[in-house]
PDB file of N, CA and C in Angstrom:
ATOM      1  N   UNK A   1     -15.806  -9.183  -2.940  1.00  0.00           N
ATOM      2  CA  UNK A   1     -15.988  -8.108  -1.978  1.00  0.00           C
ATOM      3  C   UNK A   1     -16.454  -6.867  -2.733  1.00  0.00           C
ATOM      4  N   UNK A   2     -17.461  -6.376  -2.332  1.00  0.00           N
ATOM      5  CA  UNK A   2     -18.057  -4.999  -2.679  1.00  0.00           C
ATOM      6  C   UNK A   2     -17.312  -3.830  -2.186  1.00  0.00           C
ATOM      7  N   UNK A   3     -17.965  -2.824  -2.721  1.00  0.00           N
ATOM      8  CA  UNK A   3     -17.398  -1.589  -2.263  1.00  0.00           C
ATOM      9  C   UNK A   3     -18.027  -1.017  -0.996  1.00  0.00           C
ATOM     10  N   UNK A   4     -19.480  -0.874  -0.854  1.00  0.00           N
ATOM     11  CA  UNK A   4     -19.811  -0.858   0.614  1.00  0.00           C
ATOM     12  C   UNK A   4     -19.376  -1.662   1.638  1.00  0.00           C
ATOM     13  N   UNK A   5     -18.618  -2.738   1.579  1.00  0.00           N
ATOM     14  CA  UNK A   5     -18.032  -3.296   2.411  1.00  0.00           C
ATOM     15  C   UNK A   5     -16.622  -3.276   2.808  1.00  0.00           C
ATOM     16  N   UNK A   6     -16.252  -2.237   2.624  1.00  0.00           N
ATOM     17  CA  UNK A   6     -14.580  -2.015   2.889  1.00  0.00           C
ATOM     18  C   UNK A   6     -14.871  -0.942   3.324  1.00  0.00           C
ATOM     19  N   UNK A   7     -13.311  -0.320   4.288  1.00  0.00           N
ATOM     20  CA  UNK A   7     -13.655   1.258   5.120  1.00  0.00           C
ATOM     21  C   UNK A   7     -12.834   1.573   4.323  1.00  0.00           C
ATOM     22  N   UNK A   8     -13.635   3.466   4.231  1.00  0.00           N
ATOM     23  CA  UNK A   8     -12.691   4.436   3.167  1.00  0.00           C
ATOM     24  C   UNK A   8     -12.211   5.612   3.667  1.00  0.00           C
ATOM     25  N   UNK A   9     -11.582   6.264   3.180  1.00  0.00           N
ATOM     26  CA  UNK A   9     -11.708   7.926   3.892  1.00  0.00           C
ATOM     27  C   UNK A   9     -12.387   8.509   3.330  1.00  0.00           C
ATOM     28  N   UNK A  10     -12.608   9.871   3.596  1.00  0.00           N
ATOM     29  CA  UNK A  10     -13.636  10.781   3.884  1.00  0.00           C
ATOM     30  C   UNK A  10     -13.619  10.651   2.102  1.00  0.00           C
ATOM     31  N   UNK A  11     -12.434  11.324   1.800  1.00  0.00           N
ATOM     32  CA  UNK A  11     -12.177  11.444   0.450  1.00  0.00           C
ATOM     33  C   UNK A  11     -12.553  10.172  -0.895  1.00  0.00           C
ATOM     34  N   UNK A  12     -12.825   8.981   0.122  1.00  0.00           N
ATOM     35  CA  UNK A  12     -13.266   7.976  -0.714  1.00  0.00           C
ATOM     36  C   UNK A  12     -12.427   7.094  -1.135  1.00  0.00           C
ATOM     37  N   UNK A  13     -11.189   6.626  -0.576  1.00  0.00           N
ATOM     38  CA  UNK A  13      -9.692   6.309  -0.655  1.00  0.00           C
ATOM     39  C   UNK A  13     -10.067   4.819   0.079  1.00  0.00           C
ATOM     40  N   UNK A  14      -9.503   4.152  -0.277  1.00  0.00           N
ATOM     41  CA  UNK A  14      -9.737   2.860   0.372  1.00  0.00           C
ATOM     42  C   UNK A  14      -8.403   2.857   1.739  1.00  0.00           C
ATOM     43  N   UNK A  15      -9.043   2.187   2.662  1.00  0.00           N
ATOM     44  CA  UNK A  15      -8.227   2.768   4.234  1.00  0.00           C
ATOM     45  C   UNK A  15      -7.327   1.406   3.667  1.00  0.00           C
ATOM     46  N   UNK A  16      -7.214   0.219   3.484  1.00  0.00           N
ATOM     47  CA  UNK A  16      -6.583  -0.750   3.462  1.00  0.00           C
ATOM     48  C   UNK A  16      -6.388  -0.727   1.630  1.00  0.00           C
ATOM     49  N   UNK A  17      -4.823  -1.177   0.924  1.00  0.00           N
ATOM     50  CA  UNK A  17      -4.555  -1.136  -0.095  1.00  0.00           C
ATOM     51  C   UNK A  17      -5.327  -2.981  -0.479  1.00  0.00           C
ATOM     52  N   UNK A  18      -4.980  -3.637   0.963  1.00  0.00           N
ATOM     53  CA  UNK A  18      -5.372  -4.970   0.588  1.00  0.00           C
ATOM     54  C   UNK A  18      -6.950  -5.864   0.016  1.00  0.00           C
ATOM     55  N   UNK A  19      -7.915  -4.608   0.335  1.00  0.00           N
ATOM     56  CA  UNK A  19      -9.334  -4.563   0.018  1.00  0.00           C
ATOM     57  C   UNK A  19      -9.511  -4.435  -1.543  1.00  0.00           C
ATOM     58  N   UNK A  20      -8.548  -3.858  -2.059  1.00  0.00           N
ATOM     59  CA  UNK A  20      -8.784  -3.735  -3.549  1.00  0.00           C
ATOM     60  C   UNK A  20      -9.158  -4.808  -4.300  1.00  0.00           C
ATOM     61  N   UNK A  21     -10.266  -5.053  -5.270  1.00  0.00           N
ATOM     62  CA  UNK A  21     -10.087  -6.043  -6.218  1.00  0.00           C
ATOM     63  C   UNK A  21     -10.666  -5.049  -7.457  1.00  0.00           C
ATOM     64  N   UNK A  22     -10.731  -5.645  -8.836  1.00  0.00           N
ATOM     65  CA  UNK A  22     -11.563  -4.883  -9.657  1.00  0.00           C
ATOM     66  C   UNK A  22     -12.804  -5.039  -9.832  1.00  0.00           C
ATOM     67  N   UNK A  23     -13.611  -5.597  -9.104  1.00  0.00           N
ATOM     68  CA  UNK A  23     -15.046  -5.089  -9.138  1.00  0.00           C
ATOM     69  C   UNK A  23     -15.047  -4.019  -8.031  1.00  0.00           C
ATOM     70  N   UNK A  24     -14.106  -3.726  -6.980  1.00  0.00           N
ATOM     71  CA  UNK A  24     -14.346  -2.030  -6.346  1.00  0.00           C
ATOM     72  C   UNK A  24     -13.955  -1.509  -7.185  1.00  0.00           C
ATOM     73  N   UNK A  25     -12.693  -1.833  -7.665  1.00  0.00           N
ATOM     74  CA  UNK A  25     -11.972  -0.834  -8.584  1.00  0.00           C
ATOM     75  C   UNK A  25     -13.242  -0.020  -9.433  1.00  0.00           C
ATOM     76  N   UNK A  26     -14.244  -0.916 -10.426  1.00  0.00           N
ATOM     77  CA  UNK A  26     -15.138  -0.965 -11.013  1.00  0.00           C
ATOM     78  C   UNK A  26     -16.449   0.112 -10.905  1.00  0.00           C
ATOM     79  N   UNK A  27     -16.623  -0.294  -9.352  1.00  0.00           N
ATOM     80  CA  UNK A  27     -17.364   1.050  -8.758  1.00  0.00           C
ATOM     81  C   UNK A  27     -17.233   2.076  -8.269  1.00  0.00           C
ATOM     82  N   UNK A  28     -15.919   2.345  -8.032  1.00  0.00           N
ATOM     83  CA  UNK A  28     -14.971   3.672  -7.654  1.00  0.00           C
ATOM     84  C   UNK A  28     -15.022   4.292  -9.162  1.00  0.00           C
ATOM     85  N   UNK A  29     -14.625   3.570 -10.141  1.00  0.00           N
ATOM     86  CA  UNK A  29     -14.920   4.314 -11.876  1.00  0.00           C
ATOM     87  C   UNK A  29     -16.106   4.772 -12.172  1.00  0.00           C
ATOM     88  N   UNK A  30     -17.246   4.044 -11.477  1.00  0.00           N
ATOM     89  CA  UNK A  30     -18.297   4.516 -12.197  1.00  0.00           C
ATOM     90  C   UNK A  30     -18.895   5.760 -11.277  1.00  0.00           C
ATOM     91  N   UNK A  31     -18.286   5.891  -9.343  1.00  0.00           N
ATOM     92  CA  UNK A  31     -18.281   6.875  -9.003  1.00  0.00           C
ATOM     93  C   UNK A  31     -17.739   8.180  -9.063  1.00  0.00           C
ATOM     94  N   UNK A  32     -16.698   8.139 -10.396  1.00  0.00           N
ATOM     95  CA  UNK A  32     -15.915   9.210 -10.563  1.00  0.00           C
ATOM     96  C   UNK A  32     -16.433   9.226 -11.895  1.00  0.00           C
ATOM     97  N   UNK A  33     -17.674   8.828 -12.163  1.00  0.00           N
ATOM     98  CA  UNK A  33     -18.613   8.744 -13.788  1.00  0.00           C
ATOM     99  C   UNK A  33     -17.253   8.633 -15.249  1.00  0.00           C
ATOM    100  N   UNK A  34     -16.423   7.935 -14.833  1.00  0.00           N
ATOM    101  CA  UNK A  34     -15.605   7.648 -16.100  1.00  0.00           C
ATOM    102  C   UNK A  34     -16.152   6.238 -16.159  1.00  0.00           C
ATOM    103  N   UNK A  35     -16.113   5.814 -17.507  1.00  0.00           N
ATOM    104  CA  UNK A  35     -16.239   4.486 -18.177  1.00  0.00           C
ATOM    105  C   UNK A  35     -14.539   3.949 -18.587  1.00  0.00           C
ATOM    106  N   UNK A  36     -14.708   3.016 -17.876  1.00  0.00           N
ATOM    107  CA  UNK A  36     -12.951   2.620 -17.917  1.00  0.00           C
ATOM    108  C   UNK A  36     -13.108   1.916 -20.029  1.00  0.00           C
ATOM    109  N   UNK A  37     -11.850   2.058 -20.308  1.00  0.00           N
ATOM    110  CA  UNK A  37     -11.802   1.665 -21.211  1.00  0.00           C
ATOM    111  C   UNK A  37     -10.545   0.333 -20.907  1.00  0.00           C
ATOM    112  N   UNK A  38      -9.722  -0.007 -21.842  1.00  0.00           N
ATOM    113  CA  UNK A  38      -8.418  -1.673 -21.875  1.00  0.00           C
ATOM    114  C   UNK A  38      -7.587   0.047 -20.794  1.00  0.00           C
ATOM    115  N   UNK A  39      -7.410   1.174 -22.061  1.00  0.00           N
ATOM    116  CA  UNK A  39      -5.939   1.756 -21.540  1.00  0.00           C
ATOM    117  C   UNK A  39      -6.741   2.419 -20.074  1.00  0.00           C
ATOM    118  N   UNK A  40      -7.974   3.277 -19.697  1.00  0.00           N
ATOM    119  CA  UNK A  40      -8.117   3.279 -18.059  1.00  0.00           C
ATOM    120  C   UNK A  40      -7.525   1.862 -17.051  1.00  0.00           C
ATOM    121  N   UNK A  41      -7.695   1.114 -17.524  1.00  0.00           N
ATOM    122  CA  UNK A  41      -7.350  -0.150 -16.411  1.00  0.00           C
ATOM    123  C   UNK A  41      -5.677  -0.418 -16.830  1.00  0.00           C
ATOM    124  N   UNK A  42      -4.929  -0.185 -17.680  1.00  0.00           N
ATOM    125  CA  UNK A  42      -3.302  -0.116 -17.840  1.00  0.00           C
ATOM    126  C   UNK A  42      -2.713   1.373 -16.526  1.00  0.00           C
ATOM    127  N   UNK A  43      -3.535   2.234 -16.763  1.00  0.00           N
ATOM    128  CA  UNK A  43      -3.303   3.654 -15.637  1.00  0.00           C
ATOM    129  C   UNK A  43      -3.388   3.069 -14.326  1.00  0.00           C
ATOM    130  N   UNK A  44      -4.383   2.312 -14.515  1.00  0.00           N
ATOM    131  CA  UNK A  44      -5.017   2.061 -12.668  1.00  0.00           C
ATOM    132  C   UNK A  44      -4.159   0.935 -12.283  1.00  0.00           C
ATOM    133  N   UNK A  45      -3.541  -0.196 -13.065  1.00  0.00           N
ATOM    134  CA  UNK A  45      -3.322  -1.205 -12.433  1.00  0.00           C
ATOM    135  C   UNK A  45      -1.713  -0.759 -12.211  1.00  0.00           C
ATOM    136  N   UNK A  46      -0.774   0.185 -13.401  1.00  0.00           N
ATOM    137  CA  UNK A  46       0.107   0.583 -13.099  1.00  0.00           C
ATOM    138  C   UNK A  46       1.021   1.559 -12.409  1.00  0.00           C
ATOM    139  N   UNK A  47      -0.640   2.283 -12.208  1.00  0.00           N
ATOM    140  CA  UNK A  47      -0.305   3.163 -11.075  1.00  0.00           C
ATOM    141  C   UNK A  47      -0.302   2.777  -9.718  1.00  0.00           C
ATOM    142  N   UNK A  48      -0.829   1.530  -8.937  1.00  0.00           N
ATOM    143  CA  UNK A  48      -1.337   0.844  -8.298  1.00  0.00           C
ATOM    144  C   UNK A  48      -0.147  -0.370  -7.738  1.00  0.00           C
ATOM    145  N   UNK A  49      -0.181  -0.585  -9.046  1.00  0.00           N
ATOM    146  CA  UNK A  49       1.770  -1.351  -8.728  1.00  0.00           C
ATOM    147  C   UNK A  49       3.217  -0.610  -8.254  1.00  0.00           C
ATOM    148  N   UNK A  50       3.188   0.175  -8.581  1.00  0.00           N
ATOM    149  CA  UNK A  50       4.090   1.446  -8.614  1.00  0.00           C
ATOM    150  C   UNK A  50       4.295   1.943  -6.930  1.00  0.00           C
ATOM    151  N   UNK A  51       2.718   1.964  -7.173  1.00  0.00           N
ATOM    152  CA  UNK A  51       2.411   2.749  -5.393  1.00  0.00           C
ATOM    153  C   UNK A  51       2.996   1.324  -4.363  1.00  0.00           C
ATOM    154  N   UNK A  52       2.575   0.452  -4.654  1.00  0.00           N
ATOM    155  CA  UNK A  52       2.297  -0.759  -3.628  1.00  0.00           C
ATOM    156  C   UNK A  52       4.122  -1.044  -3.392  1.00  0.00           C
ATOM    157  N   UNK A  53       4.997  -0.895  -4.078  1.00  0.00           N
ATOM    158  CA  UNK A  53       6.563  -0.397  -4.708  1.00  0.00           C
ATOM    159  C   UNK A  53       7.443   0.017  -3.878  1.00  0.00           C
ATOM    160  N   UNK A  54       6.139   1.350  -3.407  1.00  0.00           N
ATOM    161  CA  UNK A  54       7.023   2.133  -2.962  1.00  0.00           C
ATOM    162  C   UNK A  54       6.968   3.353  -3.580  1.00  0.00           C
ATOM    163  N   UNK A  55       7.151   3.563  -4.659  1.00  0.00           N
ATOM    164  CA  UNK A  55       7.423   5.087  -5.159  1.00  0.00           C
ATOM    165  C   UNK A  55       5.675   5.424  -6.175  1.00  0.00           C
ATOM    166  N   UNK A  56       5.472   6.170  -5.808  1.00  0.00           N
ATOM    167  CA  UNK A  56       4.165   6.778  -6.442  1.00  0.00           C
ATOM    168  C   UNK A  56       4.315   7.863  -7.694  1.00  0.00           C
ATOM    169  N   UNK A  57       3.781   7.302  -8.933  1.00  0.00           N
ATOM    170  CA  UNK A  57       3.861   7.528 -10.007  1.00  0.00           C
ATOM    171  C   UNK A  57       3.235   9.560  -9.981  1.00  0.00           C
ATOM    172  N   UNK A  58       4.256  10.270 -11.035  1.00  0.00           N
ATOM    173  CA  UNK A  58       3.784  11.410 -11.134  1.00  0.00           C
ATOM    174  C   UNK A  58       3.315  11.135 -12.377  1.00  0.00           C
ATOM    175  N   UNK A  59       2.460  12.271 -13.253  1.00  0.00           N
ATOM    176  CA  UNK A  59       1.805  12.811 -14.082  1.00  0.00           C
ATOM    177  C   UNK A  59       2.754  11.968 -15.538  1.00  0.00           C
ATOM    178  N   UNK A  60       3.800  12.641 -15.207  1.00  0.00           N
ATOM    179  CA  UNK A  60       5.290  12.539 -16.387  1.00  0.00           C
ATOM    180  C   UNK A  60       5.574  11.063 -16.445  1.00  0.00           C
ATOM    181  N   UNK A  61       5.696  10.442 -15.320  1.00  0.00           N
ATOM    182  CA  UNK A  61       5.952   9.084 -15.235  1.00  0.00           C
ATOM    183  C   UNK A  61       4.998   8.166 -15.436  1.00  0.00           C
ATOM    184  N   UNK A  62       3.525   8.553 -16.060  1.00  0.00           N
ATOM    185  CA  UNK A  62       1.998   7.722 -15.983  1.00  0.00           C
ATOM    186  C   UNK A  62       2.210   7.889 -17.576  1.00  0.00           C
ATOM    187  N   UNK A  63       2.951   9.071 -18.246  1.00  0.00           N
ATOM    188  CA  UNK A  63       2.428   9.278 -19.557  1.00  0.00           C
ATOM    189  C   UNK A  63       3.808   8.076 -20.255  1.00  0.00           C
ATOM    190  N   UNK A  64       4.934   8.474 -19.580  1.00  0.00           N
ATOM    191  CA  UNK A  64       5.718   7.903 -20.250  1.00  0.00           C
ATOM    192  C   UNK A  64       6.017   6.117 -20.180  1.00  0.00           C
ATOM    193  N   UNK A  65       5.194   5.447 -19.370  1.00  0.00           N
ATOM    194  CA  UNK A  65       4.596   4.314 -18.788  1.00  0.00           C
ATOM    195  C   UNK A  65       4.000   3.573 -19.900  1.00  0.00           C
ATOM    196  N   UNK A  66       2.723   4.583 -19.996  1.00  0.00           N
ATOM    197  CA  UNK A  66       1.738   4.268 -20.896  1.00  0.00           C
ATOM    198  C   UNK A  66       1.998   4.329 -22.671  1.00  0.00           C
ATOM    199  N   UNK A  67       3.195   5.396 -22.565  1.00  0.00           N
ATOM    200  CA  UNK A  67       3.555   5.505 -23.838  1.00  0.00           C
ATOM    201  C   UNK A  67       4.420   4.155 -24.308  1.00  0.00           C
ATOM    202  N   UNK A  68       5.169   3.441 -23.709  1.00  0.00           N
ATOM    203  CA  UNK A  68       5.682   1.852 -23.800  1.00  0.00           C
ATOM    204  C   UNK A  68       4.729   0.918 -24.111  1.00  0.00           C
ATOM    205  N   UNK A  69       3.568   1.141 -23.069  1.00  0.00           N
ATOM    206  CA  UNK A  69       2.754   0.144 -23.179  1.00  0.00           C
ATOM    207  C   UNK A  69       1.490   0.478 -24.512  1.00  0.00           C
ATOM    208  N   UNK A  70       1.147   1.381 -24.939  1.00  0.00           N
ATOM    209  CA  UNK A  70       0.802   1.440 -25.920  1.00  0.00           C
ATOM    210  C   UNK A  70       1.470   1.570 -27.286  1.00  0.00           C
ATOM    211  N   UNK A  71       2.485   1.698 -27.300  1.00  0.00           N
ATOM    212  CA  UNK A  71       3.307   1.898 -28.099  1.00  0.00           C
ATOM    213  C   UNK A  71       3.219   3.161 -29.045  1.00  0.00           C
ATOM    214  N   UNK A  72       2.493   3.961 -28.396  1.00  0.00           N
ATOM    215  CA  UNK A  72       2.392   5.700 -28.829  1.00  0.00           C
ATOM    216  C   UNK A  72       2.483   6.828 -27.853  1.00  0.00           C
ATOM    217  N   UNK A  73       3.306   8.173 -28.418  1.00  0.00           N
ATOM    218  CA  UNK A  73       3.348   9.133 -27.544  1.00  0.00           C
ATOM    219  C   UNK A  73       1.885   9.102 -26.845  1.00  0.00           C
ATOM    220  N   UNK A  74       2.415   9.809 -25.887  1.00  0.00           N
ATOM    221  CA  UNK A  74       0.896   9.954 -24.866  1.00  0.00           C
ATOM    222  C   UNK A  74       1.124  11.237 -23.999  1.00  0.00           C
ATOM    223  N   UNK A  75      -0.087  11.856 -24.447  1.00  0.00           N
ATOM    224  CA  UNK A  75       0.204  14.125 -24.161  1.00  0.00           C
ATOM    225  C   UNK A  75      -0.839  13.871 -22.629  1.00  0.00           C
ATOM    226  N   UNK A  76      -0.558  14.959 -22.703  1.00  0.00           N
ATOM    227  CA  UNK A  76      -0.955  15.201 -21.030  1.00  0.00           C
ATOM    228  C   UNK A  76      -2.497  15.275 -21.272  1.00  0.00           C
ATOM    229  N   UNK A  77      -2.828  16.420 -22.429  1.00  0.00           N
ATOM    230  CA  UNK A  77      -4.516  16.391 -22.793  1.00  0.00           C
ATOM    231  C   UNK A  77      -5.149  15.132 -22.612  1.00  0.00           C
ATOM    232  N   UNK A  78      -4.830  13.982 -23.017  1.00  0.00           N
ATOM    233  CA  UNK A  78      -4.818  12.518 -23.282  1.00  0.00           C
ATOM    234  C   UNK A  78      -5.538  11.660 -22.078  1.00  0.00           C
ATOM    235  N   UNK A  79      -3.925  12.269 -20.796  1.00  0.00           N
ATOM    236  CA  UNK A  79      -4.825  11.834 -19.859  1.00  0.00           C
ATOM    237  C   UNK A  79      -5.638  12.390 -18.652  1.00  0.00           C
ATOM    238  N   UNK A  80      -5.827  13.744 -19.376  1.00  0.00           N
ATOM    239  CA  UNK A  80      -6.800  14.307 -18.471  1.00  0.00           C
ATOM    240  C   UNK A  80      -8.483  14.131 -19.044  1.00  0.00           C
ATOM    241  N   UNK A  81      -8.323  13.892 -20.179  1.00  0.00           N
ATOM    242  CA  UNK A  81      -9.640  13.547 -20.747  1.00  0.00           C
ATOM    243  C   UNK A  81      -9.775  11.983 -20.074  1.00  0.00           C
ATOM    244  N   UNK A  82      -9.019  11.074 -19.637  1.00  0.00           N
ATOM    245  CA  UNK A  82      -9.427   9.498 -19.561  1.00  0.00           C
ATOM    246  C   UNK A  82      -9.497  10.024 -17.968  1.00  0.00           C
ATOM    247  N   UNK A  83      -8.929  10.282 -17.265  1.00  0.00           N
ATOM    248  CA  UNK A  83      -8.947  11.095 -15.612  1.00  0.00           C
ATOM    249  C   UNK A  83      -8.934  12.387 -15.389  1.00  0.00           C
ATOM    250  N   UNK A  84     -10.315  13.191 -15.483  1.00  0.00           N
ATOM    251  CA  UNK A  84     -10.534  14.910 -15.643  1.00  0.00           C
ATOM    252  C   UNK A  84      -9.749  15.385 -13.962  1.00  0.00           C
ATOM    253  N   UNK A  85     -10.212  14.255 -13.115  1.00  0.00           N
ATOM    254  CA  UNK A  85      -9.790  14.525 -11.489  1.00  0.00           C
ATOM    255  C   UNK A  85      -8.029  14.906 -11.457  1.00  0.00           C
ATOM    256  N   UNK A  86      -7.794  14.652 -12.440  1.00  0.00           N
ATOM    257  CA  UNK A  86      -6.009  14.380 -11.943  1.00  0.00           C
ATOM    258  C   UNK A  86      -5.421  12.461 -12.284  1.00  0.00           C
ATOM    259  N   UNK A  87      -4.846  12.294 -13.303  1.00  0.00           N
ATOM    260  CA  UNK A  87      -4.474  10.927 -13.574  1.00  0.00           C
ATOM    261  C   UNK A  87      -3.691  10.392 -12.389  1.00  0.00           C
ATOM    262  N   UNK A  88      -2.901  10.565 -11.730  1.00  0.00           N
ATOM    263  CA  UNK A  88      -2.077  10.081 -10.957  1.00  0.00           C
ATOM    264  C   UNK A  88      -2.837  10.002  -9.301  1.00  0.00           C
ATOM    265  N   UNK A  89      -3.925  11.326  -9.159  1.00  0.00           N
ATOM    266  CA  UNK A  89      -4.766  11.173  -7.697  1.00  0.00           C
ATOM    267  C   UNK A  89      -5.808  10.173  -8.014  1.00  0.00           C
ATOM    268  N   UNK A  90      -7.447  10.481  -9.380  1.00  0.00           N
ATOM    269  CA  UNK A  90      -7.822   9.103  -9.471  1.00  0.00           C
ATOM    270  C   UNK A  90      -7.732   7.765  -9.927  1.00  0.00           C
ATOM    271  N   UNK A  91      -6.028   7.830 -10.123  1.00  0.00           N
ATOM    272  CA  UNK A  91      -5.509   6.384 -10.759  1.00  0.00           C
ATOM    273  C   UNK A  91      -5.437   5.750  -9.065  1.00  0.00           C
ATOM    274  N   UNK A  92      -5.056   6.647  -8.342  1.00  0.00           N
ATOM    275  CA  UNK A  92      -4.659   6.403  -6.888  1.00  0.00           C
ATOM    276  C   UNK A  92      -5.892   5.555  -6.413  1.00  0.00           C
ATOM    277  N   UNK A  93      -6.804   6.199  -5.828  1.00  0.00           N
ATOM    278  CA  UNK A  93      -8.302   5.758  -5.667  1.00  0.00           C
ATOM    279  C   UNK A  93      -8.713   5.002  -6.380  1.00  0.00           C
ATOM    280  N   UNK A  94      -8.975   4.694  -7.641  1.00  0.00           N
ATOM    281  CA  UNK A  94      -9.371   3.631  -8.287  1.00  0.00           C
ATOM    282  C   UNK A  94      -8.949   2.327  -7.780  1.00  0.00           C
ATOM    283  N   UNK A  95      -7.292   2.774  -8.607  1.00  0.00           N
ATOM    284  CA  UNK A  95      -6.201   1.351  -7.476  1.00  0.00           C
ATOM    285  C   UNK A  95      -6.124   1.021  -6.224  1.00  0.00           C
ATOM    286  N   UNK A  96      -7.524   1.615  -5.063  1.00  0.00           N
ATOM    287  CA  UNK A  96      -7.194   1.341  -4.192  1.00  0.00           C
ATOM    288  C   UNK A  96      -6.052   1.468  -3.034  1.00  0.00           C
ATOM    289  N   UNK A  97      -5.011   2.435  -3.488  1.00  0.00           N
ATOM    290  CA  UNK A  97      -4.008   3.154  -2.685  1.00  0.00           C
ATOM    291  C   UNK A  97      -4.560   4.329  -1.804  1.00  0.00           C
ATOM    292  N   UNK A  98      -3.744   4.521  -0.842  1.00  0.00           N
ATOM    293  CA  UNK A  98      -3.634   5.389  -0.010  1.00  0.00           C
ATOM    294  C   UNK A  98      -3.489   7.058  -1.402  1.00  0.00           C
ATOM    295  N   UNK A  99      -4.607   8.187  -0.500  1.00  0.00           N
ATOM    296  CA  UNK A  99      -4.541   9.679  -0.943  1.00  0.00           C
ATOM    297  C   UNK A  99      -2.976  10.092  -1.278  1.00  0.00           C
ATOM    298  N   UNK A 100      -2.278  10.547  -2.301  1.00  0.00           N
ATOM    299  CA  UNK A 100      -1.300  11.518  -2.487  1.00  0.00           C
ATOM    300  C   UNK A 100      -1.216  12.281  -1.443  1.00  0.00           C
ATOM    301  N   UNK A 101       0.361  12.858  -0.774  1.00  0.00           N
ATOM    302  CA  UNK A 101       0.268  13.537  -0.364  1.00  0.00           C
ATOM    303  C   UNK A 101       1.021  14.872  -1.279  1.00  0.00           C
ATOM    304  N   UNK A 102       1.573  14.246  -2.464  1.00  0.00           N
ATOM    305  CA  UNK A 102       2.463  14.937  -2.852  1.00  0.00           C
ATOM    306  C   UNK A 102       1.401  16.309  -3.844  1.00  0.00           C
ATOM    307  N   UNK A 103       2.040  17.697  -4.174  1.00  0.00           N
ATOM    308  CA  UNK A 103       1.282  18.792  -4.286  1.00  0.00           C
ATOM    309  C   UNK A 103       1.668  18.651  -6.174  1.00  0.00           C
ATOM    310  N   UNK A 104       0.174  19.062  -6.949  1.00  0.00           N
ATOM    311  CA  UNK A 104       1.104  19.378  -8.324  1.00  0.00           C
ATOM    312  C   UNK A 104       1.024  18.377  -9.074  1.00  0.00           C
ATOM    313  N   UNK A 105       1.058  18.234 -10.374  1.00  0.00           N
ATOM    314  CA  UNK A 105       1.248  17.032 -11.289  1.00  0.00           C
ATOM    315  C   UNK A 105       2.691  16.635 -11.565  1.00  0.00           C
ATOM    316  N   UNK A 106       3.943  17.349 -11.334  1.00  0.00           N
ATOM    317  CA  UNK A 106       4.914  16.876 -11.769  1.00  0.00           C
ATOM    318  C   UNK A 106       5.597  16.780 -10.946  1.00  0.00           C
TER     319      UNK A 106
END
Protein backbone atom coordinates (compact mmCIF):
# COMPACT_ATOMS: atom_id res chain seq x y z
CA UNK A 1 0.00 0.00 0.00
CA UNK A 2 1.21 3.46 -1.01
CA UNK A 3 0.91 6.59 0.51
CA UNK A 4 -1.51 8.23 -1.96
CA UNK A 5 -3.71 5.61 -1.18
CA UNK A 6 -4.63 5.97 2.40
CA UNK A 7 -6.77 9.09 3.89
CA UNK A 8 -4.79 11.68 5.95
CA UNK A 9 -5.43 14.84 7.76
CA UNK A 10 -4.95 18.08 6.72
CA UNK A 11 -1.75 17.98 8.74
CA UNK A 12 -0.65 14.82 6.89
CA UNK A 13 -1.36 12.28 9.82
CA UNK A 14 -2.59 9.09 8.69
CA UNK A 15 -6.63 9.00 9.60
CA UNK A 16 -6.35 5.11 10.28
CA UNK A 17 -3.18 3.84 12.57
CA UNK A 18 -3.97 0.45 10.64
CA UNK A 19 -2.77 1.83 7.06
CA UNK A 20 0.72 2.12 8.28
CA UNK A 21 3.40 -0.02 6.74
CA UNK A 22 7.09 1.13 6.11
CA UNK A 23 7.11 1.91 2.67
CA UNK A 24 4.44 4.94 3.82
CA UNK A 25 6.36 5.23 6.71
CA UNK A 26 9.23 5.69 3.98
CA UNK A 27 7.48 8.45 2.12
CA UNK A 28 6.18 10.44 4.98
CA UNK A 29 10.38 10.60 5.76
CA UNK A 30 11.23 11.66 2.65
CA UNK A 31 8.23 14.25 2.90
CA UNK A 32 9.55 15.70 6.00
CA UNK A 33 13.11 15.64 3.73
CA UNK A 34 14.86 13.55 6.59
CA UNK A 35 16.81 10.47 5.38
CA UNK A 36 15.93 7.84 7.96
CA UNK A 37 18.94 6.28 9.21
CA UNK A 38 18.86 2.11 11.59
CA UNK A 39 18.36 4.77 14.86
CA UNK A 40 15.36 7.17 12.76
CA UNK A 41 13.40 3.85 12.32
CA UNK A 42 14.19 2.66 16.37
CA UNK A 43 12.26 6.50 17.13
CA UNK A 44 9.49 5.73 14.66
CA UNK A 45 8.79 2.18 15.34
CA UNK A 46 9.04 2.91 19.19
CA UNK A 47 7.27 5.70 19.25
CA UNK A 48 4.54 4.04 17.26
CA UNK A 49 4.35 1.06 19.66
CA UNK A 50 4.06 3.14 22.63
CA UNK A 51 1.22 5.17 20.97
CA UNK A 52 -0.72 2.02 19.66
CA UNK A 53 -0.29 1.12 23.96
CA UNK A 54 -1.93 3.60 24.87
CA UNK A 55 0.36 6.10 26.36
CA UNK A 56 2.24 8.45 23.90
CA UNK A 57 5.85 8.89 24.28
CA UNK A 58 7.22 12.51 25.44
CA UNK A 59 10.52 14.08 24.33
CA UNK A 60 12.24 12.65 27.87
CA UNK A 61 10.78 9.28 27.39
CA UNK A 62 12.04 8.95 23.35
CA UNK A 63 15.60 9.96 24.66
CA UNK A 64 15.69 7.70 27.50
CA UNK A 65 14.19 4.71 25.24
CA UNK A 66 16.71 5.21 22.78
CA UNK A 67 19.41 5.61 25.24
CA UNK A 68 18.81 1.54 26.24
CA UNK A 69 18.54 0.75 22.90
CA UNK A 70 21.63 2.23 21.76
CA UNK A 71 23.42 1.78 24.56
CA UNK A 72 24.52 5.59 24.84
CA UNK A 73 23.32 8.76 26.54
CA UNK A 74 21.11 10.47 24.08
CA UNK A 75 20.78 14.73 24.49
CA UNK A 76 17.94 16.39 23.28
CA UNK A 77 20.31 18.29 20.45
CA UNK A 78 20.59 14.61 19.15
CA UNK A 79 17.17 14.31 18.50
CA UNK A 80 16.26 17.35 17.13
CA UNK A 81 18.90 17.14 14.51
CA UNK A 82 17.44 13.32 13.44
CA UNK A 83 13.57 15.13 13.82
CA UNK A 84 14.09 19.21 13.37
CA UNK A 85 9.85 19.07 13.43
CA UNK A 86 9.71 17.88 17.05
CA UNK A 87 10.86 13.99 17.76
CA UNK A 88 7.86 12.81 19.47
CA UNK A 89 5.13 14.91 16.78
CA UNK A 90 7.22 13.56 13.53
CA UNK A 91 7.96 10.20 15.15
CA UNK A 92 4.01 10.39 15.46
CA UNK A 93 3.33 10.87 11.65
CA UNK A 94 5.94 8.84 10.38
CA UNK A 95 4.51 5.90 12.66
CA UNK A 96 1.43 6.49 11.28
CA UNK A 97 -0.44 7.54 14.62
CA UNK A 98 -2.99 9.86 15.25
CA UNK A 99 -1.66 14.11 15.70
CA UNK A 100 -0.52 14.86 19.50
CA UNK A 101 -2.73 16.59 21.27
CA UNK A 102 -0.52 17.10 24.08
CA UNK A 103 1.32 20.96 24.21
CA UNK A 104 5.36 21.15 24.73
CA UNK A 105 8.11 18.56 24.61
CA UNK A 106 8.01 17.39 28.11
Amino acid sequence: MALESVERTDNGYLVNANDWNEEIAAEIFAEEEITPTEEHWDVVKYVREETLNGDEPNERNIMKAMGKIWGRKVKSKEMYEMFPGMPSKQGLKIGGCAQSTRKGGY
